[in-house]
PDB file of N, CA and C in Angstrom:
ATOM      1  N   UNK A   1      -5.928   7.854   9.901  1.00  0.00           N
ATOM      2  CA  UNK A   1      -4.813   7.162   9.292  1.00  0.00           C
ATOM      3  C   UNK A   1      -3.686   8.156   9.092  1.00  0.00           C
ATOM      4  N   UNK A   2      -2.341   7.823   9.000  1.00  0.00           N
ATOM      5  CA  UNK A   2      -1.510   8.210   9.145  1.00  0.00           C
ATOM      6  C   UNK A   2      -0.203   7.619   8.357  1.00  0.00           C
ATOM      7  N   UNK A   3      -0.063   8.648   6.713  1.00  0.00           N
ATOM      8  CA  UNK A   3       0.679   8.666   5.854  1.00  0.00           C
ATOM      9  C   UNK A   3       2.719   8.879   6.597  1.00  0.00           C
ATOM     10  N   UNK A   4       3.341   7.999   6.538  1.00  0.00           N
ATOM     11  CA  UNK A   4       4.938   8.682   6.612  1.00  0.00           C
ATOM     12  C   UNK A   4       5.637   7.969   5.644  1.00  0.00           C
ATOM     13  N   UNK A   5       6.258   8.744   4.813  1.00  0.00           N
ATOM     14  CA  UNK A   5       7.521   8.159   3.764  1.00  0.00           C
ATOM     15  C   UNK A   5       8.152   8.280   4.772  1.00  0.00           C
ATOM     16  N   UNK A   6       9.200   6.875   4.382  1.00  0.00           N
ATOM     17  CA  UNK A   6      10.518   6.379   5.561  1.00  0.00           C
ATOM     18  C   UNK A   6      11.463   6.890   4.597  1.00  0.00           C
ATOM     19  N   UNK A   7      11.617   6.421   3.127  1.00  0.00           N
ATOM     20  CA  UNK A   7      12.893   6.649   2.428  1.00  0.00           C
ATOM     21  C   UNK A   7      12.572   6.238   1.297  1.00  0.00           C
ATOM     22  N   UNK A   8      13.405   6.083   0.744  1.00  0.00           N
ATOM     23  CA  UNK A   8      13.838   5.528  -0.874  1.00  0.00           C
ATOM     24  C   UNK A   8      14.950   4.522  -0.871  1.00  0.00           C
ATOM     25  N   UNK A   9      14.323   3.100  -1.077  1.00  0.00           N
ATOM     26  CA  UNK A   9      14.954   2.100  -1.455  1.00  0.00           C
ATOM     27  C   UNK A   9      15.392   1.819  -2.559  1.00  0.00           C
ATOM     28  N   UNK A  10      16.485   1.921  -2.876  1.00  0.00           N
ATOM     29  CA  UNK A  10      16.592   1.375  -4.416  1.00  0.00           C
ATOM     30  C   UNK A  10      16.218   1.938  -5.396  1.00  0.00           C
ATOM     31  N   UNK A  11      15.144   1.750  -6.184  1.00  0.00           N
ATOM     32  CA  UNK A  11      13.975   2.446  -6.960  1.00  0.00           C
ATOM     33  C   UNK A  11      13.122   2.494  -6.317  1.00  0.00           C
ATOM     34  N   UNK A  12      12.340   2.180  -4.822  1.00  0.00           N
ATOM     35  CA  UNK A  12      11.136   2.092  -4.197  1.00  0.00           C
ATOM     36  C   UNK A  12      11.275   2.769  -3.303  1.00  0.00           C
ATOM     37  N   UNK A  13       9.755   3.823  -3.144  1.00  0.00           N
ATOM     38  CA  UNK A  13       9.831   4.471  -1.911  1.00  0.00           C
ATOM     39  C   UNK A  13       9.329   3.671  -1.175  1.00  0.00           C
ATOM     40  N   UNK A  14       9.251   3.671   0.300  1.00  0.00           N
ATOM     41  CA  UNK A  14       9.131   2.822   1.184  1.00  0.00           C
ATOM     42  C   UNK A  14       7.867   4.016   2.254  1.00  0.00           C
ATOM     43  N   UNK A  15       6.747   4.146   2.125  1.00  0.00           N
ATOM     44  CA  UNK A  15       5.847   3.925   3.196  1.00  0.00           C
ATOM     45  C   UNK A  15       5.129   3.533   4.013  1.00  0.00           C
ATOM     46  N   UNK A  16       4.629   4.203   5.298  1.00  0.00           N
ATOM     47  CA  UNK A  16       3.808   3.226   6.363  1.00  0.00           C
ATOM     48  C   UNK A  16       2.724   4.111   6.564  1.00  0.00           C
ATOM     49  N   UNK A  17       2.051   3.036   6.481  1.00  0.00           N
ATOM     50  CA  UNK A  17       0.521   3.461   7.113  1.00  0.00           C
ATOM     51  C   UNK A  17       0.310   2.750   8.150  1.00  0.00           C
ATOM     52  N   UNK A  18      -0.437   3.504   9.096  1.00  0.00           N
ATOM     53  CA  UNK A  18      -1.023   3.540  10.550  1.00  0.00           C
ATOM     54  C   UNK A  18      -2.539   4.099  10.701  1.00  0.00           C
ATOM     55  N   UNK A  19      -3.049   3.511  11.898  1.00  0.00           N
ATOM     56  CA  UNK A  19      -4.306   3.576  12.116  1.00  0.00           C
ATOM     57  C   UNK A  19      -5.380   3.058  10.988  1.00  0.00           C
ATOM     58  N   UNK A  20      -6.320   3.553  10.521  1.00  0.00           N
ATOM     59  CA  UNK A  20      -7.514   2.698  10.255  1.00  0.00           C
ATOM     60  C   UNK A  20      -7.559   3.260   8.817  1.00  0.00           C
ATOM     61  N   UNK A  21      -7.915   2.655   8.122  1.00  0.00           N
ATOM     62  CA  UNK A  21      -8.068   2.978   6.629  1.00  0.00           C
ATOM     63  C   UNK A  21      -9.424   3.019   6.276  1.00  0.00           C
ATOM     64  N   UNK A  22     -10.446   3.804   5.785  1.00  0.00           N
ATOM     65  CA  UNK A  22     -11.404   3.765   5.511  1.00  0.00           C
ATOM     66  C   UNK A  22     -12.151   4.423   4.787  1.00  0.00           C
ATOM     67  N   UNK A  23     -13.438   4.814   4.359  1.00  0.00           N
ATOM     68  CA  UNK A  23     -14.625   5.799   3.671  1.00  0.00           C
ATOM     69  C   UNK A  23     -13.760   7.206   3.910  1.00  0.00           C
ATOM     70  N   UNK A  24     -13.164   7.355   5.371  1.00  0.00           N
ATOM     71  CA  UNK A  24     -13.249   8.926   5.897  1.00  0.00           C
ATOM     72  C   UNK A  24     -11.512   9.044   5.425  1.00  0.00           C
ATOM     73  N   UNK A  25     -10.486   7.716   5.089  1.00  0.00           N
ATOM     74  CA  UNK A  25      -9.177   8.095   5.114  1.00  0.00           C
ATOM     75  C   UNK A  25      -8.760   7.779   3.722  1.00  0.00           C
ATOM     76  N   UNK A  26      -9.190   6.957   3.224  1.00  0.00           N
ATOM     77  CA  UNK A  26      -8.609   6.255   1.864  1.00  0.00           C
ATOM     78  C   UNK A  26      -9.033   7.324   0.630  1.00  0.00           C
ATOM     79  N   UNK A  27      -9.253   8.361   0.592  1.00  0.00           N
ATOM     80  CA  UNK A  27      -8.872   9.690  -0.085  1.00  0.00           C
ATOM     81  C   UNK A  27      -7.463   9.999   0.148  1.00  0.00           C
ATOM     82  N   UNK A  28      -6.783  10.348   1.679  1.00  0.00           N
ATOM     83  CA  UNK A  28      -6.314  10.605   2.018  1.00  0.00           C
ATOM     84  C   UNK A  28      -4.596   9.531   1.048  1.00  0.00           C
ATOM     85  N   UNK A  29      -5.023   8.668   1.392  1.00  0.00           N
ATOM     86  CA  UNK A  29      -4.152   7.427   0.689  1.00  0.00           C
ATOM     87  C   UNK A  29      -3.959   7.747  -1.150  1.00  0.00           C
ATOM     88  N   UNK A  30      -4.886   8.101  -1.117  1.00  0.00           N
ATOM     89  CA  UNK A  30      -5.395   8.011  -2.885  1.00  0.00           C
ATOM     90  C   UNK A  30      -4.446   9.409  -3.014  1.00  0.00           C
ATOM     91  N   UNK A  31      -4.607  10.358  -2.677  1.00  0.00           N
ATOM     92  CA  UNK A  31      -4.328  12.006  -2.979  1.00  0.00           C
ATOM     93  C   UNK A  31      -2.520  11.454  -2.406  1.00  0.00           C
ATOM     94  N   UNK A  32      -2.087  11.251  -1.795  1.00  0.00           N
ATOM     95  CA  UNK A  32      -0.551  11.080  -1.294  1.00  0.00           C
ATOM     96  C   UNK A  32      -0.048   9.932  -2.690  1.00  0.00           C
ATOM     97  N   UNK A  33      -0.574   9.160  -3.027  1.00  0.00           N
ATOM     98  CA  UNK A  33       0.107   8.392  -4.077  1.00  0.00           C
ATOM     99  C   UNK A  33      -0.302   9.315  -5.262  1.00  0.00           C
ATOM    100  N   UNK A  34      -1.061   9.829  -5.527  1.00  0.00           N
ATOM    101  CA  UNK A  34      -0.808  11.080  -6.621  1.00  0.00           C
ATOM    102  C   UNK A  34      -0.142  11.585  -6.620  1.00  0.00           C
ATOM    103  N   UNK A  35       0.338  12.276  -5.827  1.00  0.00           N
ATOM    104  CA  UNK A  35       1.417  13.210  -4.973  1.00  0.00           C
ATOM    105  C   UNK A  35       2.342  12.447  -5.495  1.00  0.00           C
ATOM    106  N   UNK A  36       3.053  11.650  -5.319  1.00  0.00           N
ATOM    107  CA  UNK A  36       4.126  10.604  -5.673  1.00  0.00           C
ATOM    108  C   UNK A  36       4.133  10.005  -6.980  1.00  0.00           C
ATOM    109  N   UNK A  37       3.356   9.812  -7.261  1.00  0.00           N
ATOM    110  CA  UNK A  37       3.261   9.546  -9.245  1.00  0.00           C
ATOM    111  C   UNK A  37       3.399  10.493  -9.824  1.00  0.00           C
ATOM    112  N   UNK A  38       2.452  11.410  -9.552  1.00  0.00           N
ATOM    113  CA  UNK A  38       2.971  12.965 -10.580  1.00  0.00           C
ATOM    114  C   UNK A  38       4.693  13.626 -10.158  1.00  0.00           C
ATOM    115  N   UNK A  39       5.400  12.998  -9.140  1.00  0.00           N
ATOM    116  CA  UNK A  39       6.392  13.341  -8.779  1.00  0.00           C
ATOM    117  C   UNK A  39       7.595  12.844  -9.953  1.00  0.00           C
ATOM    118  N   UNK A  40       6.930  11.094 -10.609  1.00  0.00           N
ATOM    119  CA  UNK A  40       7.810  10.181 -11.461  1.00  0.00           C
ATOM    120  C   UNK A  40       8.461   9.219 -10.903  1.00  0.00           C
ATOM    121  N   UNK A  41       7.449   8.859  -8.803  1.00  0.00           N
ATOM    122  CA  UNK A  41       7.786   7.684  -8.567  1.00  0.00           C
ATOM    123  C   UNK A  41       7.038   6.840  -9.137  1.00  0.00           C
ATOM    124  N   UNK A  42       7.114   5.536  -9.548  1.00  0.00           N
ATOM    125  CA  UNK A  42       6.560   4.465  -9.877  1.00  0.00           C
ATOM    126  C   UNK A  42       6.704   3.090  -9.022  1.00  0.00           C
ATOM    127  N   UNK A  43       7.612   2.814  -8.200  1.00  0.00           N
ATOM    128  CA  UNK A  43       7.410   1.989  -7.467  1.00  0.00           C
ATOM    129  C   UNK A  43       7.316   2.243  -5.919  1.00  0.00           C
ATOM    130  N   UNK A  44       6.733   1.529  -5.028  1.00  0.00           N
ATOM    131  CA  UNK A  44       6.271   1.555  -3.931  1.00  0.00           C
ATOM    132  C   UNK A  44       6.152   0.181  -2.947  1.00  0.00           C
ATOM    133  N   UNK A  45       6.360   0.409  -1.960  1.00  0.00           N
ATOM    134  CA  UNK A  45       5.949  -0.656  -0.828  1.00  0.00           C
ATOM    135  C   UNK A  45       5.663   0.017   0.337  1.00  0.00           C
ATOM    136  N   UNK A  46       4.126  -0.351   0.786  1.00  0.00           N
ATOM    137  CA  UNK A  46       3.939   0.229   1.921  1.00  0.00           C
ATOM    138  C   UNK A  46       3.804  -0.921   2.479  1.00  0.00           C
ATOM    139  N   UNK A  47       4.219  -0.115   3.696  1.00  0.00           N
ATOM    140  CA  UNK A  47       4.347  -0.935   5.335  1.00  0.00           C
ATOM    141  C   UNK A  47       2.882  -0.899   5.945  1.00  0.00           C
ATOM    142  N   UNK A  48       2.408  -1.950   6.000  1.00  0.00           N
ATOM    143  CA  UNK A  48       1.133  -1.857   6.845  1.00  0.00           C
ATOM    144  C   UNK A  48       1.116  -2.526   7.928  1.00  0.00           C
ATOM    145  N   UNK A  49       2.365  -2.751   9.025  1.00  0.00           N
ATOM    146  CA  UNK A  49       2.950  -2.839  10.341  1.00  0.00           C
ATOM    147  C   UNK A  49       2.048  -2.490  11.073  1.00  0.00           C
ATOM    148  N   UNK A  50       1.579  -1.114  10.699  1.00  0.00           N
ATOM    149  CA  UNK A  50       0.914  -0.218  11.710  1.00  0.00           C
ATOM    150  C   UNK A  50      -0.950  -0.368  11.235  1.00  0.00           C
ATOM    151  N   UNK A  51      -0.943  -0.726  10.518  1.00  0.00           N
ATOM    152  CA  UNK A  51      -2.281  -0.191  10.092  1.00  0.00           C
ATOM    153  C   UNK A  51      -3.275  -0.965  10.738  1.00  0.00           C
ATOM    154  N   UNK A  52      -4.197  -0.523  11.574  1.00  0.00           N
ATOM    155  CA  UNK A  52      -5.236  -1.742  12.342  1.00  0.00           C
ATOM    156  C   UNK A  52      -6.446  -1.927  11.799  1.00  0.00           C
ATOM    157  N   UNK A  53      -7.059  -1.179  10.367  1.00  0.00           N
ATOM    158  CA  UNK A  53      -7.900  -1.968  10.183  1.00  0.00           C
ATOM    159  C   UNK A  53      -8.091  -1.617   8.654  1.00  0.00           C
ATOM    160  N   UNK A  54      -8.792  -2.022   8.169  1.00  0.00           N
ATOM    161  CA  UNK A  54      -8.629  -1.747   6.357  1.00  0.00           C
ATOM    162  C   UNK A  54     -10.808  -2.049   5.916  1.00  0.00           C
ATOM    163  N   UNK A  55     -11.440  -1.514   5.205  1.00  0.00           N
ATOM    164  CA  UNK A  55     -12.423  -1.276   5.100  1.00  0.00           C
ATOM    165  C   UNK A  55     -12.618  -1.690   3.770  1.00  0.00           C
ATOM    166  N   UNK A  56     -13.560  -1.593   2.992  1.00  0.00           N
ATOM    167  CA  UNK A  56     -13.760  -1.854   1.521  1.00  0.00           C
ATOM    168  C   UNK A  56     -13.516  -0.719   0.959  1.00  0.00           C
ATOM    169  N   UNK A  57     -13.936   0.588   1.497  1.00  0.00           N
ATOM    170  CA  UNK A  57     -13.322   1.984   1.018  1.00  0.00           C
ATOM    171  C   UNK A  57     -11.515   1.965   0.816  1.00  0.00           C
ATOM    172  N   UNK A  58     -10.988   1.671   1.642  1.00  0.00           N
ATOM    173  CA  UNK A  58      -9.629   1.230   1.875  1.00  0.00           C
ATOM    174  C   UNK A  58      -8.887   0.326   0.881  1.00  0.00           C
ATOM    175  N   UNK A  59      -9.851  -1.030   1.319  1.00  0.00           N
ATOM    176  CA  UNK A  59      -9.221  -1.839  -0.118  1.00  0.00           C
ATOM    177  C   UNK A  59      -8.817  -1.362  -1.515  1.00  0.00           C
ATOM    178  N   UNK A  60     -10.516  -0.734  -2.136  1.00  0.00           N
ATOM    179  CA  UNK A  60     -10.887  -0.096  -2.992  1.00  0.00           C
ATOM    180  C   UNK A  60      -9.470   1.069  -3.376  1.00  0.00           C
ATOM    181  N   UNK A  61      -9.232   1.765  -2.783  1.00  0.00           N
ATOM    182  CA  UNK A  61      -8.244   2.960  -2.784  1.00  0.00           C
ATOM    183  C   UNK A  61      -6.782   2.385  -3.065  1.00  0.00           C
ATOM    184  N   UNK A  62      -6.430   0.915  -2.177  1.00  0.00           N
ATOM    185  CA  UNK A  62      -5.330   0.420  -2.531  1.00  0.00           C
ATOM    186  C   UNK A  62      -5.286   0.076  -3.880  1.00  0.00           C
ATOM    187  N   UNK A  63      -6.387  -0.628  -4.618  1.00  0.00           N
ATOM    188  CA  UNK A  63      -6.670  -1.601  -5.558  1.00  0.00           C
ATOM    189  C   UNK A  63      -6.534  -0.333  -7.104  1.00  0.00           C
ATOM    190  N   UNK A  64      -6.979   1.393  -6.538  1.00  0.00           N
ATOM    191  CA  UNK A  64      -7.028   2.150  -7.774  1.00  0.00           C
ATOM    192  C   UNK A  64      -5.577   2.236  -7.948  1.00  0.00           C
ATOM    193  N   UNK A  65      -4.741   2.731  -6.556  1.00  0.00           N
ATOM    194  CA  UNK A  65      -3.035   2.587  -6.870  1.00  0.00           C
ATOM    195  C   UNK A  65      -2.873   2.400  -7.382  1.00  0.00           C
ATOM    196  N   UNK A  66      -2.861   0.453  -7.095  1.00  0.00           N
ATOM    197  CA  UNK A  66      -1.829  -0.548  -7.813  1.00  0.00           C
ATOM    198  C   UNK A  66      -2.117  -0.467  -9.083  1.00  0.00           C
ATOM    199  N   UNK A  67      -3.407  -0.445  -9.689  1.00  0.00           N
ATOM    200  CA  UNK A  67      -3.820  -0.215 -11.115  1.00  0.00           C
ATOM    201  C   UNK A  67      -3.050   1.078 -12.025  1.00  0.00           C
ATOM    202  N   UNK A  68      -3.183   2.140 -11.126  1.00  0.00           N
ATOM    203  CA  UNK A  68      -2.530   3.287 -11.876  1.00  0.00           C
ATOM    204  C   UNK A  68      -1.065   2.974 -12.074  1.00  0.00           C
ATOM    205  N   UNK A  69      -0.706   2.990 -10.983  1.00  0.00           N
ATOM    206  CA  UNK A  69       0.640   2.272 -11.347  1.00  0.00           C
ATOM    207  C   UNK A  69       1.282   1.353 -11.838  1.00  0.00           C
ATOM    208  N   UNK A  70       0.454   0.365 -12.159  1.00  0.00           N
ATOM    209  CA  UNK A  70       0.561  -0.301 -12.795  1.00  0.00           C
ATOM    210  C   UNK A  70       0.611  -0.344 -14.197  1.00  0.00           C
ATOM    211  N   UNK A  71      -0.391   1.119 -14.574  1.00  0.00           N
ATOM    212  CA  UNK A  71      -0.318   1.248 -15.849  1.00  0.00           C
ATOM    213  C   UNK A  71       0.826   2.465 -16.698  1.00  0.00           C
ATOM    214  N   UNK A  72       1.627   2.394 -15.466  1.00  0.00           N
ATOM    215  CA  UNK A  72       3.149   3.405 -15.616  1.00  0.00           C
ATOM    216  C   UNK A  72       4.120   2.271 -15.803  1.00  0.00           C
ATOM    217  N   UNK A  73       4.060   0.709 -15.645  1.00  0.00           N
ATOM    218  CA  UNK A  73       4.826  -0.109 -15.469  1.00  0.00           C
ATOM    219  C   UNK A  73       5.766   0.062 -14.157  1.00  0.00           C
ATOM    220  N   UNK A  74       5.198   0.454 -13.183  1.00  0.00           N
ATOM    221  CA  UNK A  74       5.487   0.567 -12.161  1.00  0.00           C
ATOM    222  C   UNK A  74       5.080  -0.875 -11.416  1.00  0.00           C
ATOM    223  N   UNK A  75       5.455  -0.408  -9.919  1.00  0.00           N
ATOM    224  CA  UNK A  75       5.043  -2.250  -8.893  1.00  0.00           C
ATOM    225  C   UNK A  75       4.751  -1.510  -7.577  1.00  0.00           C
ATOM    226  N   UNK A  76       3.356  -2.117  -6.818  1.00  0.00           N
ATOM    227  CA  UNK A  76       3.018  -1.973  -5.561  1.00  0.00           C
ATOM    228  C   UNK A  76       3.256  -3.117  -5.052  1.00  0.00           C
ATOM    229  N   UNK A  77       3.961  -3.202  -3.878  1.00  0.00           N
ATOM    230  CA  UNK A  77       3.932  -4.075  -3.164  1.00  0.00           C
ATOM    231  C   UNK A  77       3.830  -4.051  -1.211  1.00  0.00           C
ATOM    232  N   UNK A  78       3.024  -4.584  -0.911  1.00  0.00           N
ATOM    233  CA  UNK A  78       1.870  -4.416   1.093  1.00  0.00           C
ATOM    234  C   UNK A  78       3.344  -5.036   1.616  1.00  0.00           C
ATOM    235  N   UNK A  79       3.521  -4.812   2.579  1.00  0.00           N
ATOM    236  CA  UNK A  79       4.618  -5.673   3.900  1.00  0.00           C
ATOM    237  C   UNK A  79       3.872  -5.897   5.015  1.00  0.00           C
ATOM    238  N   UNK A  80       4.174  -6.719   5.681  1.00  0.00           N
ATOM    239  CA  UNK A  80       3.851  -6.507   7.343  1.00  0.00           C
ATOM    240  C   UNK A  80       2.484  -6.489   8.104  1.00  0.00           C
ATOM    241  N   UNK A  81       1.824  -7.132   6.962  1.00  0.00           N
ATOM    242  CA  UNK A  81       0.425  -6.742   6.965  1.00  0.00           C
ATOM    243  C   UNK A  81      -0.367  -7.678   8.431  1.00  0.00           C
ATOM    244  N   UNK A  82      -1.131  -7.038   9.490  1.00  0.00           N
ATOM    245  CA  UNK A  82      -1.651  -7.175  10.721  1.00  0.00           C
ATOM    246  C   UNK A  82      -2.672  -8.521  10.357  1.00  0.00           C
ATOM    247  N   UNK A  83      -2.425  -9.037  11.305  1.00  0.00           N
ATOM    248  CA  UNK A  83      -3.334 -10.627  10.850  1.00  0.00           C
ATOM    249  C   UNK A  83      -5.063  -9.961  10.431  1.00  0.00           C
ATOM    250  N   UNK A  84      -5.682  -9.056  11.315  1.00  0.00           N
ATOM    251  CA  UNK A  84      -6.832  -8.937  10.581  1.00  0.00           C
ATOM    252  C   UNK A  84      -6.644  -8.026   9.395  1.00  0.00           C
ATOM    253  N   UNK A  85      -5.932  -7.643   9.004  1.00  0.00           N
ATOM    254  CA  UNK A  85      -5.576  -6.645   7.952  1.00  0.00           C
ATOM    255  C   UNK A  85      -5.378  -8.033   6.718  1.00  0.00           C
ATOM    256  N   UNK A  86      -4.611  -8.575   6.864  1.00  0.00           N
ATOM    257  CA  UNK A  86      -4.498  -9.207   5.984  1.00  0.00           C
ATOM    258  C   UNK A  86      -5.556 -10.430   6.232  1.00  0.00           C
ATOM    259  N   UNK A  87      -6.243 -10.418   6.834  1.00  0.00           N
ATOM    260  CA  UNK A  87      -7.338 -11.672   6.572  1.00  0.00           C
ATOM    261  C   UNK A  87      -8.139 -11.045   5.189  1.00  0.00           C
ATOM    262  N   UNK A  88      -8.969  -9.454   5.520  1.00  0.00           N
ATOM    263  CA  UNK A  88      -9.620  -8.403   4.835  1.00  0.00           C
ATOM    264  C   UNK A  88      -8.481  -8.969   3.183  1.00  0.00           C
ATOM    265  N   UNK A  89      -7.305  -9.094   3.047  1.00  0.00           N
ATOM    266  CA  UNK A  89      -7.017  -9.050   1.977  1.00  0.00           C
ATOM    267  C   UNK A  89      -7.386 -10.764   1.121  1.00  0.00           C
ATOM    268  N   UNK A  90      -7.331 -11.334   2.551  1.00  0.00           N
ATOM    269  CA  UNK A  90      -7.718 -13.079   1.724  1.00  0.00           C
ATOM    270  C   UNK A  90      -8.559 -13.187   1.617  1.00  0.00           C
ATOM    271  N   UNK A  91     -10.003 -12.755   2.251  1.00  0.00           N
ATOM    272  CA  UNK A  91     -11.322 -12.916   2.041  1.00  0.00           C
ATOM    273  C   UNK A  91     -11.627 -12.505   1.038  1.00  0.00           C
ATOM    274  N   UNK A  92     -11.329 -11.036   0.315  1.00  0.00           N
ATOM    275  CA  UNK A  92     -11.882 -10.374  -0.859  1.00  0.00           C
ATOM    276  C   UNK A  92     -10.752 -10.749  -1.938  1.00  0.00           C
ATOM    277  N   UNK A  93      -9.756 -11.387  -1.688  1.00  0.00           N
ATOM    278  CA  UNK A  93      -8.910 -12.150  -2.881  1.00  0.00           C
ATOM    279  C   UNK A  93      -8.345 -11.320  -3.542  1.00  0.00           C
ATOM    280  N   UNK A  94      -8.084  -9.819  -2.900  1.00  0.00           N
ATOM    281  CA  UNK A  94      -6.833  -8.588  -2.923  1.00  0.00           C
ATOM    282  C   UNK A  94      -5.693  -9.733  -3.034  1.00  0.00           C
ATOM    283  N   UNK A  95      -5.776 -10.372  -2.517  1.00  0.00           N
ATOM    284  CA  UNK A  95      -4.128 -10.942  -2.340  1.00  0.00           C
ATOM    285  C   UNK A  95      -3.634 -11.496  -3.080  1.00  0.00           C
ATOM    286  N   UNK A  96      -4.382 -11.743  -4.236  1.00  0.00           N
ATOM    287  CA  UNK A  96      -3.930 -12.536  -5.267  1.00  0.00           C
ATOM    288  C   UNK A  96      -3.970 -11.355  -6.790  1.00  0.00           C
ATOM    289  N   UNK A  97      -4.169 -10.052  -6.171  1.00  0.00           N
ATOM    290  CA  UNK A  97      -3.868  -9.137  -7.446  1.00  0.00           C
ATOM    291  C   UNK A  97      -2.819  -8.049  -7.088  1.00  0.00           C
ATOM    292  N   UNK A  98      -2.983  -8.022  -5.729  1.00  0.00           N
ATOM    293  CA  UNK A  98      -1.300  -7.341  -4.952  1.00  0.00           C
ATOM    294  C   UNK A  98      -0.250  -8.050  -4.318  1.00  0.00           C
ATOM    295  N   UNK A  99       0.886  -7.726  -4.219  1.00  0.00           N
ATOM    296  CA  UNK A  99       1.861  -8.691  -4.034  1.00  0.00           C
ATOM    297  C   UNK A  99       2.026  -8.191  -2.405  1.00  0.00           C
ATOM    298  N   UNK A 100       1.750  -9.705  -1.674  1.00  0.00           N
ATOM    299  CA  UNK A 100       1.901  -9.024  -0.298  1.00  0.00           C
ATOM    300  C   UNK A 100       3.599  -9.840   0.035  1.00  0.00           C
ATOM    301  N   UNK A 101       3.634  -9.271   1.001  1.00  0.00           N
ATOM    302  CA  UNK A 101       4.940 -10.122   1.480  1.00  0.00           C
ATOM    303  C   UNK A 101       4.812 -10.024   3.133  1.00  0.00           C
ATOM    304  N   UNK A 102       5.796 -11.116   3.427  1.00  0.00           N
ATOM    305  CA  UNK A 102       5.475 -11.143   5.128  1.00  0.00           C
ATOM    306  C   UNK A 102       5.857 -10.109   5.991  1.00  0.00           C
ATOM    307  N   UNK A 103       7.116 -10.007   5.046  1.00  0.00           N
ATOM    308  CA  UNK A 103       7.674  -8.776   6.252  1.00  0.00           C
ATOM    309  C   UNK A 103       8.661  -7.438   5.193  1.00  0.00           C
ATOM    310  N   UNK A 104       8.695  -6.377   6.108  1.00  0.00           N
ATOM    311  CA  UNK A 104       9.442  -5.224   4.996  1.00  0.00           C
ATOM    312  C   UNK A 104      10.467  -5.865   4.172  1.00  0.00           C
ATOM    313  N   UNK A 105      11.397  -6.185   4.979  1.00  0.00           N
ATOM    314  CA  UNK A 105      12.801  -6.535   4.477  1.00  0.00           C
ATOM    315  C   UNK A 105      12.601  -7.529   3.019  1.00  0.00           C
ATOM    316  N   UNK A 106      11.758  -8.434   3.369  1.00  0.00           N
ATOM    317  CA  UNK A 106      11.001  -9.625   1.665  1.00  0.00           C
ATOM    318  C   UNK A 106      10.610  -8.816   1.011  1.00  0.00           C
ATOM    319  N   UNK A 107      10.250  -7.269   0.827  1.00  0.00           N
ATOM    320  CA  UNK A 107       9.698  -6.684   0.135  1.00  0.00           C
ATOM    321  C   UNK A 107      10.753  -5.641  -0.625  1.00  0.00           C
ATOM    322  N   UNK A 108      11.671  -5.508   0.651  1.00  0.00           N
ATOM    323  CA  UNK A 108      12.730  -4.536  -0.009  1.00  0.00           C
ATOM    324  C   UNK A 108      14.038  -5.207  -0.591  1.00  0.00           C
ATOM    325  N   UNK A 109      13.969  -6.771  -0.222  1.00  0.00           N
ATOM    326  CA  UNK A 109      15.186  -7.985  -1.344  1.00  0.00           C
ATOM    327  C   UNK A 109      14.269  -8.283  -2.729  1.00  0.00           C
ATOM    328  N   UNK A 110      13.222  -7.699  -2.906  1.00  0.00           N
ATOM    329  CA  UNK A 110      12.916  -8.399  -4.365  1.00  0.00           C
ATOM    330  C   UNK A 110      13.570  -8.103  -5.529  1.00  0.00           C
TER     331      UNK A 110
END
């Protein structure tokens, strides 16, 4: 998997993830949004355009985020999310405790 900050929207940084999220990467995910909270960002939207597959390790890692940040009064919010990527989020009913949106741009007018 493959972490890139695009920019800073507004108050939101804007990242994308690529390739596969899983047991072996979603550390990887977890340690970069530390990185960025201890920095005194609090809001976020990642792009998951790219990302082809998402795991329960993965989920799991998204789900500690949004919580931490959440408890900064901060906001996570998914974009762009790959039809099996986001199936993984309707089946386990992620989707109804993270705010997904269809596409970047719905994520970066909120």
């Amino acid at each position: 998997m493959e972490i890139k900050e695009l920019k800073s929207e507004g108050e939101a940084l804007v990242a994308t993830l690529s390739g596969r999220m899983d047991a072996m990467t979603g550390g990887e995910f977890t340690d970069q949004m530390g990185i960025w909270i201890e920095a005194g960002l609090e809001n976020f939207i990642i792009d998951c355009s790219k990302l082809d597959y998402i795991s329960s390790a993965g989920l799991r890692a998204i789900l500690m985020a949004a919580k931490r940040i959440k408890s900064l009064n901060g906001s996570l919010q998914l974009a762009a999310l790959q039809e099996s990527v986001n199936n993984v989020f309707s089946i386990s009913g992620f989707d109804k405790i993270i705010p997904i949106k269809e596409t970047l741009e719905d994520a970066l007018n909120q």
